[in-house]
N, C-alpha and C. Protein backbone atom coordinates (compact mmCIF):
# COMPACT_ATOMS: atom_id res chain seq x y z
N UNK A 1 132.80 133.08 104.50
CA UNK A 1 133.97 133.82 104.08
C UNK A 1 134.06 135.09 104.93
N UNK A 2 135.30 135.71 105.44
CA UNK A 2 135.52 136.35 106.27
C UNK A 2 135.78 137.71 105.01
N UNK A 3 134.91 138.84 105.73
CA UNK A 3 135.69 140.17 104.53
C UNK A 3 136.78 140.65 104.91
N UNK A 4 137.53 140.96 104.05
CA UNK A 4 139.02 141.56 104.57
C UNK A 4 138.45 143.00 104.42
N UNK A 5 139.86 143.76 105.62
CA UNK A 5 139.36 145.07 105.97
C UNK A 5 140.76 145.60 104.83
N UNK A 6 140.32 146.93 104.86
CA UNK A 6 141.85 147.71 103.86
C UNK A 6 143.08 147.51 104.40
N UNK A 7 144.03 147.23 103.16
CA UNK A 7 145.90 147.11 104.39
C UNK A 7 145.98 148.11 103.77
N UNK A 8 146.52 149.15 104.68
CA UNK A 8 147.39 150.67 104.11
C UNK A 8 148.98 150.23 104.65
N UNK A 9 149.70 150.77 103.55
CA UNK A 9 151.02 151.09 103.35
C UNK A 9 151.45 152.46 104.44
N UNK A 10 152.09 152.62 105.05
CA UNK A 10 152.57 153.25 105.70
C UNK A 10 153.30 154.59 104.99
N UNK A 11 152.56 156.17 105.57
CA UNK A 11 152.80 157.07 104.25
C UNK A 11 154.56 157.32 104.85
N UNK A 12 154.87 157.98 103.26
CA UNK A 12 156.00 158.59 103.57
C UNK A 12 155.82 160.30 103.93
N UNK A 13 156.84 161.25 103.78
CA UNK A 13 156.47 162.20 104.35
C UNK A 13 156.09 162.91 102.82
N UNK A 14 154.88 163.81 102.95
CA UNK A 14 154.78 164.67 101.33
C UNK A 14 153.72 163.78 100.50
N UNK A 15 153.76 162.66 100.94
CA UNK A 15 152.71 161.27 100.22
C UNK A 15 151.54 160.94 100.86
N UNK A 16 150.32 160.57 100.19
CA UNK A 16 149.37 160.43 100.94
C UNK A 16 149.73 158.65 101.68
N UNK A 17 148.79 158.20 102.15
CA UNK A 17 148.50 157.27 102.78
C UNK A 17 147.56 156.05 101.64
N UNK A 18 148.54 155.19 101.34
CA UNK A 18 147.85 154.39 100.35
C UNK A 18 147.47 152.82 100.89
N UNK A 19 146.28 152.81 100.57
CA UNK A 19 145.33 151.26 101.19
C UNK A 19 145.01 150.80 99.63
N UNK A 20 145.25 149.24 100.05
CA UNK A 20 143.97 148.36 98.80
C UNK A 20 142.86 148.17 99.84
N UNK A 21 142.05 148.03 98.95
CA UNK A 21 140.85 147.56 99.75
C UNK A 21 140.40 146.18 98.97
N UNK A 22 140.86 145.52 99.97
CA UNK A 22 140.40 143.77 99.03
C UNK A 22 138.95 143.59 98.90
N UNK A 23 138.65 144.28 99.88
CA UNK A 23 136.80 144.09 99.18
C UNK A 23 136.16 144.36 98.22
N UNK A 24 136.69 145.48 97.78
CA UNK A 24 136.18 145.68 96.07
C UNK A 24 137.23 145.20 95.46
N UNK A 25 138.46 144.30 95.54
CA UNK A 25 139.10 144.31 94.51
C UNK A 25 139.30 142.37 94.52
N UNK A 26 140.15 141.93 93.38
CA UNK A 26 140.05 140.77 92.83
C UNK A 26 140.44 140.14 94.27
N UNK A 27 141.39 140.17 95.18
CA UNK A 27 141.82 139.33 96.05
C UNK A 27 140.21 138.71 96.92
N UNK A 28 138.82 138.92 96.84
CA UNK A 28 137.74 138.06 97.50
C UNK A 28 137.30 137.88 96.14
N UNK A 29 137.65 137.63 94.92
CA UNK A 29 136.87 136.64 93.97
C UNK A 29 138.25 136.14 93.10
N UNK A 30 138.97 135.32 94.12
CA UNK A 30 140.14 134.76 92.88
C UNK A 30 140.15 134.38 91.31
N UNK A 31 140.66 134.63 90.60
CA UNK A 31 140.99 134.40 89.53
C UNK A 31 142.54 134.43 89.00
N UNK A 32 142.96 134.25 88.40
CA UNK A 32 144.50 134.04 88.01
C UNK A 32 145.34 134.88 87.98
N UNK A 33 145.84 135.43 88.72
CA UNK A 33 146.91 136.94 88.75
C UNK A 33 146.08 137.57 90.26
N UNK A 34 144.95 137.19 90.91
CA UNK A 34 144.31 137.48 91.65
C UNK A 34 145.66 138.14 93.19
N UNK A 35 145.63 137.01 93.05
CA UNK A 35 146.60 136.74 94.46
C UNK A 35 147.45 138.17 94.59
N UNK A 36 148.30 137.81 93.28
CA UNK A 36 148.99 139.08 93.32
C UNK A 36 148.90 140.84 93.20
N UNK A 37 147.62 140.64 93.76
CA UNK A 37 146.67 142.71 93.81
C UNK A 37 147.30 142.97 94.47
N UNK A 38 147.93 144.55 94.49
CA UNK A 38 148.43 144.93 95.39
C UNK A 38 147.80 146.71 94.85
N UNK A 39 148.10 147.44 96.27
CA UNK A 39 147.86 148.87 95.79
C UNK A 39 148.48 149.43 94.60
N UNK A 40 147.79 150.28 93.96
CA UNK A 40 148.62 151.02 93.28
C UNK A 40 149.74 151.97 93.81
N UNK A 41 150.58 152.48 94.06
CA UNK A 41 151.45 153.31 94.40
C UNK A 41 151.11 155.09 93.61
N UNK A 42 151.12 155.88 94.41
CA UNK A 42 150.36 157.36 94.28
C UNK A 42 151.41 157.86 92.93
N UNK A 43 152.53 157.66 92.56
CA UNK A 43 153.21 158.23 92.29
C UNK A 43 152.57 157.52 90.41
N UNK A 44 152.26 156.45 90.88
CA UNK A 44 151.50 155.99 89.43
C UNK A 44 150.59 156.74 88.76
N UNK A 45 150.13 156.90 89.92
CA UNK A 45 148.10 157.46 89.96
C UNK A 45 148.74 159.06 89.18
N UNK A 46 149.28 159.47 89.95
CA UNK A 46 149.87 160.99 89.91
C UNK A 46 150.20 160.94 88.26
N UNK A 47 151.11 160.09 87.86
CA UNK A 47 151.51 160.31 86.34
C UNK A 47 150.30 160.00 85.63
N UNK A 48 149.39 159.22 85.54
CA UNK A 48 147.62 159.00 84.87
C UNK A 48 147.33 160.22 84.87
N UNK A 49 147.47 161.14 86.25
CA UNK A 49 146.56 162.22 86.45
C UNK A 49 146.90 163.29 85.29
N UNK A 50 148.31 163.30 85.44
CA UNK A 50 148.98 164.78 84.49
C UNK A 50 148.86 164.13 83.94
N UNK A 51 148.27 162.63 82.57
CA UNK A 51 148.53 162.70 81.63
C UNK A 51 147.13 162.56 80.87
N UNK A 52 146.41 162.35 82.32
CA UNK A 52 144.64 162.68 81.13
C UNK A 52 144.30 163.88 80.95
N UNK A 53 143.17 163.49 79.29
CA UNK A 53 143.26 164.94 78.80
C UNK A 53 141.93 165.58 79.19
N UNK A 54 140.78 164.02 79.91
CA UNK A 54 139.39 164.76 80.01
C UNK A 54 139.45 164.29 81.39
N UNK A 55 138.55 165.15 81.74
CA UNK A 55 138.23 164.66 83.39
C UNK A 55 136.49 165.37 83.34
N UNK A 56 136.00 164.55 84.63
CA UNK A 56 134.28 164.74 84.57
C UNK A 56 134.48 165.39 85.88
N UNK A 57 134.07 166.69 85.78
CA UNK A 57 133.86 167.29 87.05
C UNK A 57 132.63 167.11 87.55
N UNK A 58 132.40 166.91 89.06
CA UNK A 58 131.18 166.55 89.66
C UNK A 58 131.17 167.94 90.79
N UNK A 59 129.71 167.89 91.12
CA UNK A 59 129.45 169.48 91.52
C UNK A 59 128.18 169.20 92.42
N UNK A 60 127.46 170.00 93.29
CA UNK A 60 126.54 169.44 93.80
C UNK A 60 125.92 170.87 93.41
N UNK A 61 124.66 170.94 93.35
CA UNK A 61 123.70 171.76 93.08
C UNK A 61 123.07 172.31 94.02
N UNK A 62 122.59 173.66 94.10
CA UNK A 62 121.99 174.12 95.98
C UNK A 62 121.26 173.14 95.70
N UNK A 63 120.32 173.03 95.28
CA UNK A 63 118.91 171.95 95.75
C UNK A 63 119.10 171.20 96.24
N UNK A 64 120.03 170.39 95.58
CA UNK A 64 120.68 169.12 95.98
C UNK A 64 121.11 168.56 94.42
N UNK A 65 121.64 167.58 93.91
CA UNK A 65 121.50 166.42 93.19
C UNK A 65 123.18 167.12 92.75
N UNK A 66 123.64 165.72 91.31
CA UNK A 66 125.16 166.37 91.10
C UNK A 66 124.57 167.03 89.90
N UNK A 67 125.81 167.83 89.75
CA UNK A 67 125.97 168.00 88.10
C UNK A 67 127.59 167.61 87.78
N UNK A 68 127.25 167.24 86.50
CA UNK A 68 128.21 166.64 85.82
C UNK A 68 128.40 166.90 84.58
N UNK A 69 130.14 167.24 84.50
CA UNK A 69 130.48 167.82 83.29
C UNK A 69 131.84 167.85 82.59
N UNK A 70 132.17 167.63 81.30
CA UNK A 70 133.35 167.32 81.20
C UNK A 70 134.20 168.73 81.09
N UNK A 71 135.43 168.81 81.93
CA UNK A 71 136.65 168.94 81.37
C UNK A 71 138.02 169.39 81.08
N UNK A 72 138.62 170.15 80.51
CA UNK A 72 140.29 170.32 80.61
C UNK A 72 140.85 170.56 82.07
N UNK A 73 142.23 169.51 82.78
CA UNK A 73 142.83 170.02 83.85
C UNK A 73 144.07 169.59 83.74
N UNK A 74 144.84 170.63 84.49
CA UNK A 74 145.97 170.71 84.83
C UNK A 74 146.80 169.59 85.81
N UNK A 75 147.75 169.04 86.40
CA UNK A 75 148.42 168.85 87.79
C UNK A 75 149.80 169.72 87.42
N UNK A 76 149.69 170.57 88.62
CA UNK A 76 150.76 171.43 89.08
C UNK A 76 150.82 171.87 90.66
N UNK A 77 151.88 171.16 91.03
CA UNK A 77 152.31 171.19 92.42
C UNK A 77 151.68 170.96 93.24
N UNK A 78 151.10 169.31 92.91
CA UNK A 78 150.43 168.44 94.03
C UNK A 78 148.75 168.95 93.72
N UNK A 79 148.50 169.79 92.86
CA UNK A 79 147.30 170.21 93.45
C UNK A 79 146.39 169.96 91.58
N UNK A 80 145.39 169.62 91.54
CA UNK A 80 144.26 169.84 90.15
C UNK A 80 143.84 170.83 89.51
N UNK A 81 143.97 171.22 88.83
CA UNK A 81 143.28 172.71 88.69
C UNK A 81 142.14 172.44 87.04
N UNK A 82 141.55 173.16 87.15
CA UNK A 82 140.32 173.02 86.00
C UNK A 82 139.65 174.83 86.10
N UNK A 83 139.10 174.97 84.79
CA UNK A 83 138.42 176.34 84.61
C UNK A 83 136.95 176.79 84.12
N UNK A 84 136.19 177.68 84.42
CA UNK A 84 135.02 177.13 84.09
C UNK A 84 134.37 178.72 84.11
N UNK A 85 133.64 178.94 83.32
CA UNK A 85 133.51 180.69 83.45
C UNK A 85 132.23 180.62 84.34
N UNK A 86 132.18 182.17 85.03
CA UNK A 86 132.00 182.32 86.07
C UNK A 86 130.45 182.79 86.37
N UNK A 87 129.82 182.52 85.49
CA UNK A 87 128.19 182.11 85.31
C UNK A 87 127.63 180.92 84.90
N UNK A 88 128.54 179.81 84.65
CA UNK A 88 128.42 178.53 84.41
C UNK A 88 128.14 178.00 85.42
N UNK A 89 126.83 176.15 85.58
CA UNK A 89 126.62 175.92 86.33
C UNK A 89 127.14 175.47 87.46
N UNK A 90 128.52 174.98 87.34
CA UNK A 90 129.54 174.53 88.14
C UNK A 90 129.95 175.72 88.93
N UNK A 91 130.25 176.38 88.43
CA UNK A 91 131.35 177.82 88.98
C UNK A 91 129.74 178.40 90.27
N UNK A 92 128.70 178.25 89.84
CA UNK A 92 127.21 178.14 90.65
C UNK A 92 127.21 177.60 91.83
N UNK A 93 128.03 176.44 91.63
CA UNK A 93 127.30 175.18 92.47
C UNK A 93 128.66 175.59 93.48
N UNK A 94 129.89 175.74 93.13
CA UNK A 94 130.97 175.90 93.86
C UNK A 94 131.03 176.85 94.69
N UNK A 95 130.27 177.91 94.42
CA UNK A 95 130.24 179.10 95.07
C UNK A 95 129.33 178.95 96.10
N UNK A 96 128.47 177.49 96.14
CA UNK A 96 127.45 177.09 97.71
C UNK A 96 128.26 176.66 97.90
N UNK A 97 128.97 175.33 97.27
CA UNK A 97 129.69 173.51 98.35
C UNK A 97 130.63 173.68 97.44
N UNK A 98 131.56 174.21 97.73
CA UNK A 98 133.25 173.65 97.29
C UNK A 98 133.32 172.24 96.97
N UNK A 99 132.92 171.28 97.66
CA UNK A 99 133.57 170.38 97.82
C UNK A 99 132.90 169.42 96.03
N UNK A 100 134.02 168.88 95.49
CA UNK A 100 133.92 168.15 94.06
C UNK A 100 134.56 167.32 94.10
N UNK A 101 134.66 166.49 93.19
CA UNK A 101 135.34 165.32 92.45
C UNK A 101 135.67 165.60 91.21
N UNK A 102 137.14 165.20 90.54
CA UNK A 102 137.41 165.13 89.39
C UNK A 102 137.40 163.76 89.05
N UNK A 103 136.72 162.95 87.59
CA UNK A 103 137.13 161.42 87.55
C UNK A 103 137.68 161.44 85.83
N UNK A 104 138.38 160.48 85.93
CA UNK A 104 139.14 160.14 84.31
C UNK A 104 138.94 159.04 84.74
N UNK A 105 139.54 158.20 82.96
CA UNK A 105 139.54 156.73 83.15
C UNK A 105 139.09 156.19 81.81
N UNK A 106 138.82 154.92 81.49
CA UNK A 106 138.32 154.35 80.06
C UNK A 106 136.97 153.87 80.93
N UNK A 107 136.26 153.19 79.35
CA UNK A 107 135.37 152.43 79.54
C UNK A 107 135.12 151.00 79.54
N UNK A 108 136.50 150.57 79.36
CA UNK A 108 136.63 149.01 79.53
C UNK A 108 136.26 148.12 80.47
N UNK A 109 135.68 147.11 80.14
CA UNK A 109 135.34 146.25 81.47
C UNK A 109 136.55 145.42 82.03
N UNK A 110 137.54 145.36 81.30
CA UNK A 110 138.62 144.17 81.36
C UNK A 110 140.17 145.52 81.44
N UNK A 111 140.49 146.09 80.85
CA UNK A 111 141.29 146.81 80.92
C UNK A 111 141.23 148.29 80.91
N UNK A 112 142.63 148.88 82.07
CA UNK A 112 142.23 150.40 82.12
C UNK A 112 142.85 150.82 83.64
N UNK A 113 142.17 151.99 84.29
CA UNK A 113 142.43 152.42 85.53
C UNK A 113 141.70 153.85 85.70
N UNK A 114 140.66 153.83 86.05
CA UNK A 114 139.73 155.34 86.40
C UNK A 114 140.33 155.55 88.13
N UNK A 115 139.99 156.87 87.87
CA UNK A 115 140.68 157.29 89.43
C UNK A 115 139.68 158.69 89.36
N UNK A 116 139.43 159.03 90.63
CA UNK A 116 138.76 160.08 91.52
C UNK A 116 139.43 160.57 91.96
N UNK A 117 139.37 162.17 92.23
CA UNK A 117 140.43 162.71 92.72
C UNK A 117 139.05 163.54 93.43
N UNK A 118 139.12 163.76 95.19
CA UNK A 118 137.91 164.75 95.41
C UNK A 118 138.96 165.80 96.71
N UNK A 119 138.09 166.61 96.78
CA UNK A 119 138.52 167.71 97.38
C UNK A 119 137.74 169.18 97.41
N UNK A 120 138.30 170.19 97.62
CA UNK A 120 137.70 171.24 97.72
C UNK A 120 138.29 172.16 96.57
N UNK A 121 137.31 172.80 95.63
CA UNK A 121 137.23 173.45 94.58
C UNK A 121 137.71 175.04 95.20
N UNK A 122 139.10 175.61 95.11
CA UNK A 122 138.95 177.01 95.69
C UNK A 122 139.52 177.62 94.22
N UNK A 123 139.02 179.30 94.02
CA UNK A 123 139.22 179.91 93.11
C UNK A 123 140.77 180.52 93.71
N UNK A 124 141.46 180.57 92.31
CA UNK A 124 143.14 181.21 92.30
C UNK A 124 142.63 182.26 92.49
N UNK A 125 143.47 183.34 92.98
CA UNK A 125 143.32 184.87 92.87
C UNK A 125 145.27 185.19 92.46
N UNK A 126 146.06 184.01 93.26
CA UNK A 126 147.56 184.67 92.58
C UNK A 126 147.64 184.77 91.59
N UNK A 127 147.98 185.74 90.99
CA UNK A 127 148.30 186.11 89.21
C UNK A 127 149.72 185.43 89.56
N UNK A 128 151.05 184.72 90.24
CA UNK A 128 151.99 184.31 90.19
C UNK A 128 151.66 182.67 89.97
N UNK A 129 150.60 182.15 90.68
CA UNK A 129 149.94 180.88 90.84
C UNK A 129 149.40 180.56 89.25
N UNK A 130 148.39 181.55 89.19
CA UNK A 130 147.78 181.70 87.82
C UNK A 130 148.35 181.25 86.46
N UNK A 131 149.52 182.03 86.21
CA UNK A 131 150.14 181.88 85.32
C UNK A 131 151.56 180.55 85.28
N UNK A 132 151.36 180.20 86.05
CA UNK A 132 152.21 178.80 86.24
C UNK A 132 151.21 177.50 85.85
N UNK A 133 149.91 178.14 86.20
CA UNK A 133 149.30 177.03 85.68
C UNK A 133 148.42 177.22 84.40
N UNK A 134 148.40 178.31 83.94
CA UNK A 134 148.42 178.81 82.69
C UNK A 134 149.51 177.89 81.66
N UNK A 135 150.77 177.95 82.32
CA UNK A 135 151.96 177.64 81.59
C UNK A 135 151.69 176.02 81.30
N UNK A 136 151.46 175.33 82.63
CA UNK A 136 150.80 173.63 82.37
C UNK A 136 150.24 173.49 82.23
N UNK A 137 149.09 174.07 81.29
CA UNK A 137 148.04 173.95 80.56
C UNK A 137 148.13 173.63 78.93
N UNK A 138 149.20 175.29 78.67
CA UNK A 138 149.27 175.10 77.64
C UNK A 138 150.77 173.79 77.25
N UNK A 139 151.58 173.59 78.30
CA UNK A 139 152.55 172.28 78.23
C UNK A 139 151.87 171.37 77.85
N UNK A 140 150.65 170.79 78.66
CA UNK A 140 150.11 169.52 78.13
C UNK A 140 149.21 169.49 77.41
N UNK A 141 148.41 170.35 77.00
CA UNK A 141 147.28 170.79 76.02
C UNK A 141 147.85 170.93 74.48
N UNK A 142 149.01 171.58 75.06
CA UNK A 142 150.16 171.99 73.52
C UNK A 142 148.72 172.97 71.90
N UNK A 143 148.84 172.55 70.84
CA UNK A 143 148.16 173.47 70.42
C UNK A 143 146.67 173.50 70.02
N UNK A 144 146.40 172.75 70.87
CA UNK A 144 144.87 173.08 71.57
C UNK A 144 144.46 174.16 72.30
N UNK A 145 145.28 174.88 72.63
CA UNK A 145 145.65 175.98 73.71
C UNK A 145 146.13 176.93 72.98
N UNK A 146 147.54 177.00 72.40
CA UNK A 146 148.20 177.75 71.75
C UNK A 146 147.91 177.99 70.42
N UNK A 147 147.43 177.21 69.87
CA UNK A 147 147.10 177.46 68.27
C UNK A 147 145.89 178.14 68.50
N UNK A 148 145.85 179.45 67.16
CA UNK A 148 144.95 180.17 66.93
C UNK A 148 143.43 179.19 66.55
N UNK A 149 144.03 178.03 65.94
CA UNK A 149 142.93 176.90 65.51
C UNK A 149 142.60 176.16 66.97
N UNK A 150 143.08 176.29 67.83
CA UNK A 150 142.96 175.29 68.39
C UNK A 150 141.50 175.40 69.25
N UNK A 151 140.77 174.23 69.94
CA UNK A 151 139.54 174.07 70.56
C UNK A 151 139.91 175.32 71.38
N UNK A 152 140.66 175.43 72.46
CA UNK A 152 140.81 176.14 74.55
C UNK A 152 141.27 177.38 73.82
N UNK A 153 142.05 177.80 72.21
CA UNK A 153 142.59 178.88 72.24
C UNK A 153 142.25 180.08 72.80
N UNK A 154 142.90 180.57 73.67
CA UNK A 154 142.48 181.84 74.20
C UNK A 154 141.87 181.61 75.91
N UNK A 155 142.23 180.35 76.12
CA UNK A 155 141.66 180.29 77.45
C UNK A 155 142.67 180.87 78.58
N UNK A 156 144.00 181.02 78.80
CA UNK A 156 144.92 181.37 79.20
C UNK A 156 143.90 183.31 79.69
N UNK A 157 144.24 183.61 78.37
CA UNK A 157 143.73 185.13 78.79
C UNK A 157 142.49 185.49 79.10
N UNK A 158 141.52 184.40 78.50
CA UNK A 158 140.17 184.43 79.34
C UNK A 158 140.15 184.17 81.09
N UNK A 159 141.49 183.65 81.77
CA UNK A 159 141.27 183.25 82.94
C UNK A 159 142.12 184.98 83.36
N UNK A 160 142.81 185.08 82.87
CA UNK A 160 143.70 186.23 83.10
C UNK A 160 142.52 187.51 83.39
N UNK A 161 141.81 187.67 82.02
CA UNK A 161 140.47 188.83 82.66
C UNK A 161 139.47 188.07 83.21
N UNK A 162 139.29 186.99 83.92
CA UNK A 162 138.52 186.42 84.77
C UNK A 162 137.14 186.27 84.24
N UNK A 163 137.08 185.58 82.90
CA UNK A 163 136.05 185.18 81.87
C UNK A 163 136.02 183.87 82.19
N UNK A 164 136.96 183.49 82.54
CA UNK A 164 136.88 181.76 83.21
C UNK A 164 137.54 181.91 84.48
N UNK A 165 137.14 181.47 85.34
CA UNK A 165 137.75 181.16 86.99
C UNK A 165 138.34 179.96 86.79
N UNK A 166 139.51 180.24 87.30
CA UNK A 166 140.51 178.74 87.31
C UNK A 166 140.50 178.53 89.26
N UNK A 167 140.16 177.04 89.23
CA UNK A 167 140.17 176.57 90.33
C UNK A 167 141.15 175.45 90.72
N UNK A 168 141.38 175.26 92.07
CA UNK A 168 142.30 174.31 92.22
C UNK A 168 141.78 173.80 93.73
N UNK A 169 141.87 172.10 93.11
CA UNK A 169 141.57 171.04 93.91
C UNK A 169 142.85 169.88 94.56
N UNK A 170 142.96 170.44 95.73
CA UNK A 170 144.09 169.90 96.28
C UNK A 170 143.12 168.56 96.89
N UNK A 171 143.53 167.70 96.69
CA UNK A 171 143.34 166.33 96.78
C UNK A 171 143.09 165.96 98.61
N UNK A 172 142.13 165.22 98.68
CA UNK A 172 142.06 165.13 99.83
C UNK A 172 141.67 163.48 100.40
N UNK A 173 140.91 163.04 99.33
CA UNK A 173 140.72 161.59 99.16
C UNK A 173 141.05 161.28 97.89
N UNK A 174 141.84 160.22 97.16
CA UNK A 174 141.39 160.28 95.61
C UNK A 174 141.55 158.11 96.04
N UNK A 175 141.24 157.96 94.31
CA UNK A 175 140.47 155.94 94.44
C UNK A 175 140.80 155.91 93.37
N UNK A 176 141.46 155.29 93.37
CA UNK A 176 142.06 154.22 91.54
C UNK A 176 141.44 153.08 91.48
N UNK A 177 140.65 152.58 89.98
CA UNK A 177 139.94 151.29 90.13
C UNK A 177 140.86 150.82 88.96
N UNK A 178 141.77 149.86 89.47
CA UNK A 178 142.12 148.98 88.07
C UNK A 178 141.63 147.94 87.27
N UNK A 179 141.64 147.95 86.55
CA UNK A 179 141.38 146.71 85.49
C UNK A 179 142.60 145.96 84.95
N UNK A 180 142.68 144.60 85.11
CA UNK A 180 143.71 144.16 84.53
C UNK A 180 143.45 142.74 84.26
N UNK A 181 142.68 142.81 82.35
CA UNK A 181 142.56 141.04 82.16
C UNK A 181 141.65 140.65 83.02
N UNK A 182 140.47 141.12 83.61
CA UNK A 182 139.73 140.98 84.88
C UNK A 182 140.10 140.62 86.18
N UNK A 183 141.70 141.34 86.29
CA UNK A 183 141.80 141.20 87.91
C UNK A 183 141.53 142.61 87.85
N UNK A 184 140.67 142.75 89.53
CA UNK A 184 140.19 144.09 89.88
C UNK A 184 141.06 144.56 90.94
N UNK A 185 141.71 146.02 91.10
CA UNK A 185 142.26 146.79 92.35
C UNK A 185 141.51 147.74 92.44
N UNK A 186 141.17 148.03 93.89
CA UNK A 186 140.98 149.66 94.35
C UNK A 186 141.91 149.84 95.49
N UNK A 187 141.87 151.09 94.75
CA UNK A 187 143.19 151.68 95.97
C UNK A 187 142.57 153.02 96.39
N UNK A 188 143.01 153.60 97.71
CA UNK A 188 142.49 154.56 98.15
C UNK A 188 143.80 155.23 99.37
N UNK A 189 143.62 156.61 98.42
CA UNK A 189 145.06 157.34 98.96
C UNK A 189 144.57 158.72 99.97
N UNK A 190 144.61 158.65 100.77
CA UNK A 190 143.89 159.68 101.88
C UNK A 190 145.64 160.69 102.05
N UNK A 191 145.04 161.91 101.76
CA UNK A 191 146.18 163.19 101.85
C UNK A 191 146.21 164.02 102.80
């Protein structure tokens, strides 16, 4: 059996560059719906992204090894953003190697779609930037954020006096793994 190499879709302008890669995905182990894998399209991936509520941030440690940790992020204007106060081990690790991964997704073996989003972790300093993504935080968080009860309440102004550093990860590679009924896709969108 011959391995197939990735077909990329030809980007548009503003869009990354989207490939399946039949090698990890159902098209080299047929099964019924197989045939028909095709990439996911970014604009899919993109709506998953703004609409998960946990994401596992990955971090590398000076020594070496990852750390891994869950949680709350934003998408606002193409770019990830997540917060993390600024003696925490992440906000540590970022301040050697920028460079991270955000991942969401289920745990299903048969149904679902996890996606990676990696890139470089840089800290906001615009208070104009800041508070826009302050604002899509508390939009999709709603009163988790805003309610006095809520888990994040008060995280908005904790980033504001810089008790949490809000960072933003503009995408540079990200990988969607689908599940569907056990047909498998990976897709891989280079930005």
């Amino acid at each position: 059996m011959s391995v197939q190499r990735p077909t990329a879709a030809q980007p548009t302008p503003g869009q990354p560059t989207t490939e399946l890669d039949a090698r990890y995905s159902s098209a080299l182990n047929p099964r019924p719906g197989a045939q028909d894998v095709t990439a996911t399209e970014w604009a899919e991936a993109r709506r998953r992204v703004e609409a998960a509520e946990i994401f596992w941030a990955v971090t590398m440690r000076p020594g070496g090894g990852p750390h891994i940790t869950p949680v709350i992020a934003a998408w606002h204007d193409g770019v990830l953003y997540f917060s993390t106060g600024p003696g925490e081990q992440k906000a540590r690790n970022l301040a050697h190697d920028a460079h991270c991964a955000l991942l969401t997704g289920g745990n299903s073996l048969t149904e679902g779609f996890d996606l990676v989003v990696e890139g470089e972790a840089q800290p906001v300093a615009d208070p104009a930037v800041l508070e826009e993504v302050i604002a899509a935080y508390e939009a999709k968080y709603g009163a988790h954020i805003t309610s006095a009860e809520g888990t994040f309440h008060g995280i908005g102004d904790a980033m504001r006096r810089s008790d949490a550093v809000l960072f933003a990860v503009a995408p540079v590679t990200a990988y969607g793994y689908g599940r569907d009924d056990g047909v498998y896709s990976h897709t891989r969108w280079t930005f």
